[in-house]
Protein backbone atom coordinates (compact mmCIF):
# COMPACT_ATOMS: atom_id res chain seq x y z
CA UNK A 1 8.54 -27.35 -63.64
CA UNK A 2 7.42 -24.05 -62.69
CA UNK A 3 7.05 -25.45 -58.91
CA UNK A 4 10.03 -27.64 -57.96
CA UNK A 5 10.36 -28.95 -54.36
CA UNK A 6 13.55 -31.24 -53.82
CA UNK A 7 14.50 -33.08 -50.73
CA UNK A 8 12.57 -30.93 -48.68
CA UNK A 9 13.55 -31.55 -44.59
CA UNK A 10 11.65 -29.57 -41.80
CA UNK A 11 10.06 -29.14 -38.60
CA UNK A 12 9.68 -27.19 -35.09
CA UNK A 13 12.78 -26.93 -33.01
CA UNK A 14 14.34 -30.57 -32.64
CA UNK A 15 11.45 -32.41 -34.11
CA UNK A 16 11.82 -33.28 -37.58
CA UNK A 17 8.40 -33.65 -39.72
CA UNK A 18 9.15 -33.53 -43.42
CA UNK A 19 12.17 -35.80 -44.18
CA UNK A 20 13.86 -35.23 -47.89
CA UNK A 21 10.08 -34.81 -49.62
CA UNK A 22 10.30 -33.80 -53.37
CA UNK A 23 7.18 -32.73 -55.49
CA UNK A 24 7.06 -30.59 -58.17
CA UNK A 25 3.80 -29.04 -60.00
CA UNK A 26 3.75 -27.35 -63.72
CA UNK A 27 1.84 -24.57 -65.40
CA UNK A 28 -1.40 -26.08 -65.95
CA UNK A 29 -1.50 -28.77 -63.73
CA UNK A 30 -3.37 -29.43 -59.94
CA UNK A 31 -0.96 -31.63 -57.67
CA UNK A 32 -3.28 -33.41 -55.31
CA UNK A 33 -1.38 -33.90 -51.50
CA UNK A 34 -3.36 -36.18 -49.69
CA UNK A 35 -2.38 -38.35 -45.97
CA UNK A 36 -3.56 -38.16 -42.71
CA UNK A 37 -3.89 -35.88 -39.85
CA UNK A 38 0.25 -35.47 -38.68
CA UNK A 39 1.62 -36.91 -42.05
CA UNK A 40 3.21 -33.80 -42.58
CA UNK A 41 0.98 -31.72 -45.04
CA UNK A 42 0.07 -28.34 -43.64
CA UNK A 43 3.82 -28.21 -42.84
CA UNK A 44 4.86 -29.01 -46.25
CA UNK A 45 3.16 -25.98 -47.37
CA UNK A 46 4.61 -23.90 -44.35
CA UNK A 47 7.72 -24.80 -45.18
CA UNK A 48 7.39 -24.16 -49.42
CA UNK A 49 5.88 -20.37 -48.29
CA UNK A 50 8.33 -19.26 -45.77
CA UNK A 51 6.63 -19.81 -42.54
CA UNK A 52 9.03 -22.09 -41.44
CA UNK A 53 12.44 -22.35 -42.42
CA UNK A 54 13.43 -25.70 -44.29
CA UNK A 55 16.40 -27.48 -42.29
CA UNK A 56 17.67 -29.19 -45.90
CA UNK A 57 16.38 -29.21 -49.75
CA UNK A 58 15.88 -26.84 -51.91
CA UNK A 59 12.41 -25.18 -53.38
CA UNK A 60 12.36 -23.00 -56.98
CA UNK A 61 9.60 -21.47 -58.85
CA UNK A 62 10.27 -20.86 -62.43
CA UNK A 63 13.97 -21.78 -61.71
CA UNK A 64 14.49 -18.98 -59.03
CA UNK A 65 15.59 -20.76 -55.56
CA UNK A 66 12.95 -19.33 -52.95
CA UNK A 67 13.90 -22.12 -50.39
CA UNK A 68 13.95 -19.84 -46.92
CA UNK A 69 12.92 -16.27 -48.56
CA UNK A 70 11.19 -14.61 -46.19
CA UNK A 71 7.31 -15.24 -46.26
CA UNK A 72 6.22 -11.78 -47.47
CA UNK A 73 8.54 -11.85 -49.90
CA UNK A 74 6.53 -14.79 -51.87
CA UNK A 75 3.77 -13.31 -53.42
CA UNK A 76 6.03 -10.80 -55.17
CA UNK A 77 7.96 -14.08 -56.54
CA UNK A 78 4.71 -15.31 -57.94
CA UNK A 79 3.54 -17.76 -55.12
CA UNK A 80 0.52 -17.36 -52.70
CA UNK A 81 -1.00 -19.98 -49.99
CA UNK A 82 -4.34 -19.47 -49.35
CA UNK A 83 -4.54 -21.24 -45.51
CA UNK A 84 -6.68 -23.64 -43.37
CA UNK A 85 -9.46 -21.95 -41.82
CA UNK A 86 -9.81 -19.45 -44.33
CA UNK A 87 -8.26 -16.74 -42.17
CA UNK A 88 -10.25 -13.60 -43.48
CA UNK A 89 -9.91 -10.53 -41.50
CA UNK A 90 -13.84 -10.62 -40.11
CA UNK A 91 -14.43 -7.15 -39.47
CA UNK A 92 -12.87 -5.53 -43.19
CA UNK A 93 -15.45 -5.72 -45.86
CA UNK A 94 -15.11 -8.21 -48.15
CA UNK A 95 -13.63 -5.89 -51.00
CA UNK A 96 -10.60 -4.87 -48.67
CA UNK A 97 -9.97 -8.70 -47.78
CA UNK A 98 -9.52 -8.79 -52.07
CA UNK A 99 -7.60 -5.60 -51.99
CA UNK A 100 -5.36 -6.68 -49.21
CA UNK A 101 -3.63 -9.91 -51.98
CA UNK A 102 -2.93 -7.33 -54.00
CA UNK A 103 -0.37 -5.37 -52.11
CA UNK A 104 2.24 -6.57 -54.19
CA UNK A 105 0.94 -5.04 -57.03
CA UNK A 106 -0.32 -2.07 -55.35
CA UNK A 107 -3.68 -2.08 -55.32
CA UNK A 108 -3.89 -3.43 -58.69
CA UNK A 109 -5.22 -6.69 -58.60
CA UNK A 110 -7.73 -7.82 -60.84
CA UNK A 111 -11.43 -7.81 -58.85
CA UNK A 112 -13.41 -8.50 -61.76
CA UNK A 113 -11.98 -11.59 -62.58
CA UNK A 114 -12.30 -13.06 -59.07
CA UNK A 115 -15.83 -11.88 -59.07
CA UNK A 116 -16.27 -13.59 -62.77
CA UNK A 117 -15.43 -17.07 -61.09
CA UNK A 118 -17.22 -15.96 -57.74
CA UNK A 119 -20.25 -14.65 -58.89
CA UNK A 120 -21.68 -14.87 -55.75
CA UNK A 121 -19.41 -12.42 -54.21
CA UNK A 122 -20.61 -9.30 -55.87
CA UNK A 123 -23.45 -8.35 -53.86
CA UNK A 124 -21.21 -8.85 -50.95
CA UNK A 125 -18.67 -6.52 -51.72
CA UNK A 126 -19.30 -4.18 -48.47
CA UNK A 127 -20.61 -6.65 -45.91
CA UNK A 128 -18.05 -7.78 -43.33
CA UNK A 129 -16.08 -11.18 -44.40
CA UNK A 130 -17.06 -12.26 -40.54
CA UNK A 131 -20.77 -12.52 -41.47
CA UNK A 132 -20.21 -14.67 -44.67
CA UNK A 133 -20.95 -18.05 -44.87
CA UNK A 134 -17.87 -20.80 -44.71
CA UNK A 135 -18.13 -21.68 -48.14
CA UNK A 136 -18.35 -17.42 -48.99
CA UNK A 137 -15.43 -16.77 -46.72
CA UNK A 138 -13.37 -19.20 -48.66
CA UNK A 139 -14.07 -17.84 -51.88
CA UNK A 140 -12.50 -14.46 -50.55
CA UNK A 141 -9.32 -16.60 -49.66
CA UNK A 142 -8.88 -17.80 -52.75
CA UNK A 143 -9.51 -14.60 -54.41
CA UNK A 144 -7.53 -12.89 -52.09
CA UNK A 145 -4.83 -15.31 -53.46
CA UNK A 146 -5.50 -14.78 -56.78
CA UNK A 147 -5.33 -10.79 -56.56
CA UNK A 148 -1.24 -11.44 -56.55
CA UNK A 149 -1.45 -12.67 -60.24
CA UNK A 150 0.28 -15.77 -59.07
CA UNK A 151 2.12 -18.32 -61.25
CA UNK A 152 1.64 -20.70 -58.53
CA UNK A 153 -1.23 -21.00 -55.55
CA UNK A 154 -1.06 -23.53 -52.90
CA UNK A 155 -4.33 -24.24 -51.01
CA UNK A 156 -4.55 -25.90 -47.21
CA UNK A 157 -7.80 -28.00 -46.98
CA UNK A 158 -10.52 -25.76 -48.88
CA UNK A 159 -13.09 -28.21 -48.49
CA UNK A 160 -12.67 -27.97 -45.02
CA UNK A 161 -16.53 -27.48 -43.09
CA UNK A 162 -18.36 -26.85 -46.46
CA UNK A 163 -21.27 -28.60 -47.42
CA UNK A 164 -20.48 -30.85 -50.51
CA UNK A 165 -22.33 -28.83 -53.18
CA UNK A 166 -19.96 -25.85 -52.25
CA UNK A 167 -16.85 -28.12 -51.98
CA UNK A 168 -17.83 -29.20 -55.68
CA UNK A 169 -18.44 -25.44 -56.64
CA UNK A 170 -14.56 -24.87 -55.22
CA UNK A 171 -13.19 -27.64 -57.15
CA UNK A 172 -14.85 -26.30 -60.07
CA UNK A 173 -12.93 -23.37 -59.93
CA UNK A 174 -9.60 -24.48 -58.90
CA UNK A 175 -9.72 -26.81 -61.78
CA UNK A 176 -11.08 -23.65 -64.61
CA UNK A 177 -8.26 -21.56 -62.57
CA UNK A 178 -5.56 -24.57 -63.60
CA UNK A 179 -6.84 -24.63 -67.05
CA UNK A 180 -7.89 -20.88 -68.19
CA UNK A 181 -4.89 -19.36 -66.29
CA UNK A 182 -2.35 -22.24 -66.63
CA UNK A 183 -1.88 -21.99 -63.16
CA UNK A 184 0.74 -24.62 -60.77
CA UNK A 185 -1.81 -25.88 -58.20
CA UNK A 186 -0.81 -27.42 -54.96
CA UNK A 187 -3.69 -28.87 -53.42
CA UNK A 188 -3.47 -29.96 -50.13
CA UNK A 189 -6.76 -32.02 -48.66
CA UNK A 190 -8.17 -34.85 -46.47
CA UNK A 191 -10.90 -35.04 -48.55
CA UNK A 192 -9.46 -37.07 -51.02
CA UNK A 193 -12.93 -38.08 -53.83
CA UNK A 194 -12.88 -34.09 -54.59
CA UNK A 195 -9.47 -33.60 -55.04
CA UNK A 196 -9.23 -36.36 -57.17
CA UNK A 197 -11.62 -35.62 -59.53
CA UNK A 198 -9.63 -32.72 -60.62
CA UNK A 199 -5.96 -33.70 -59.82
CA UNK A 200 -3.61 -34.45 -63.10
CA UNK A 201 -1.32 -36.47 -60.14
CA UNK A 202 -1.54 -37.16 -56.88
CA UNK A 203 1.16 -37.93 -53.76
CA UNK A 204 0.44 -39.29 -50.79
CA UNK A 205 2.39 -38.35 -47.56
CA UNK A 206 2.76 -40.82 -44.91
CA UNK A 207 5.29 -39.51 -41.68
CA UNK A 208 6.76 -36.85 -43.34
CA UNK A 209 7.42 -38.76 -46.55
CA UNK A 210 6.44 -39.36 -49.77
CA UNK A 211 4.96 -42.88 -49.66
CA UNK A 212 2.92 -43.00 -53.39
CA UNK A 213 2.54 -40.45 -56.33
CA UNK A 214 1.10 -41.24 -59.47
CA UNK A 215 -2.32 -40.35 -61.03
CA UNK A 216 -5.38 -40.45 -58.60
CA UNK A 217 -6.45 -43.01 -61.49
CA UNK A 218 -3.50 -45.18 -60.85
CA UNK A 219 -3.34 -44.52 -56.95
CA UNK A 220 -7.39 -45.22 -56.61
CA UNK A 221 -6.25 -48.83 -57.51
CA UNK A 222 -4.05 -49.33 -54.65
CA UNK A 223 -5.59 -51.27 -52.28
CA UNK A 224 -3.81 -49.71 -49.18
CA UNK A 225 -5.06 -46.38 -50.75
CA UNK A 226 -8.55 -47.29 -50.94
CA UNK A 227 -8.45 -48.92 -47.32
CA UNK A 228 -6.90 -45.69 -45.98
CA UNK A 229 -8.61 -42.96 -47.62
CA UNK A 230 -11.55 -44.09 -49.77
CA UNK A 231 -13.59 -46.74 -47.29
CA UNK A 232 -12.05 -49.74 -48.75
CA UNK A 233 -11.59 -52.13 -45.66
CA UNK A 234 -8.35 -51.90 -43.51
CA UNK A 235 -5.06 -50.70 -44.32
CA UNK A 236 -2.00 -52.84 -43.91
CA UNK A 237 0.38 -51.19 -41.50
């Protein structure tokens, strides 16, 4: 697996959120991570990136152990996170927001090919990132990602405050990216229809655990799945 995540235990100071999670993700293929708010999610991608420091596991891309590398050591090892929120640096144009994932390759990261899948972005090149539109400003996250030439990108909520034909439009991409660039995907999202329709498998977190993983084919026909996440009626506790 060119992502492989292995009893994964973390958390802030004494309090413990992820508790031995494993997941892995291959060339080619988009691992949905869906749960709740607090089921451990955005910290499972903290923890995979460097921001935090695991407590116990072990996490390897292409078989090189990057479990507790520093954080800005991880796009030169082939991994980027593009965040929650989008996180664009407002007041730099959006061509040095690009130029800025590419640091690791100094300077040489491929803008036409983020402009090829974001179209939309070239007549925006020197307009302020803090002016574009949600769905605009996370198109320069993820192509800010992408200007790393990662082997694996790992995405917090991108549907998050975007209108459904633009969360659609961001799917569509993640899921060309997964298939034209054979790239590991790690999606994390709440928004669990969209991520499904382009997921290969899925795993569901539930207090810091793995709770289900299969296929969002096979996991749409749980009913505790489709109470929790889909409108089905009520979950069993």
């Amino acid at each position: 697996m060119t992502l492989l995540v292995s009893g994964l235990n973390a958390g802030y100071g004494q309090l413990g959120v992820l508790h031995d999670v494993s997941i892995e993700v291959a060339r080619g293929e988009i691992l949905a991570v869906v749960g709740s708010n607090g089921a451990g999610k955005t910290t499972l991608l903290r923890a995979i990136s460097g921001l935090i420091k695991p407590t116990g596991g072990s996490v390897t891309l292409e078989g090189r152990s990057i479990g507790g590398k520093p954080t800005e050591k991880m796009a030169g090892f082939g991994l980027t996170l593009v965040p929650e929120n989008r996180l664009c640096f407002p007041t730099l144009s959006v061509r040095d927001n690009l130029m800025l994932g590419a640091w690791t390759k100094k300077g040489r990261g491929d803008v036409d090919a983020v402009l090829d899948l974001f179209p939309r972005l070239k007549t925006r090149m020197a307009q302020a990132a803090g002016t574009l539109s949600g769905g605009e400003q996370q198109m320069v996250a993820i192509g800010r990602g992408l200007m790393a030439d990662p082997t694996a990108i790992m995405l917090d909520e991108p549907s998050i405050g975007l209108a459904p034909k633009v969360v659609s439009e961001i799917m569509e991409v993640l899921a060309r990216l997964c298939s034209e660039k054979q790239l590991a995907v790690l999606l994390v999202e709440q928004n669990v229809r969209a991520s499904f329709k382009i997921a290969h498998r899925a795993t569901v977190l539930h207090r810091g655990r793995v709770a289900l993983s299969g296929t969002p084919a096979e996991l749409i026909e749980l009913p505790e799945v489709r109470a929790a996440y889909l409108g089905g009626g009520t979950a069993a506790a």
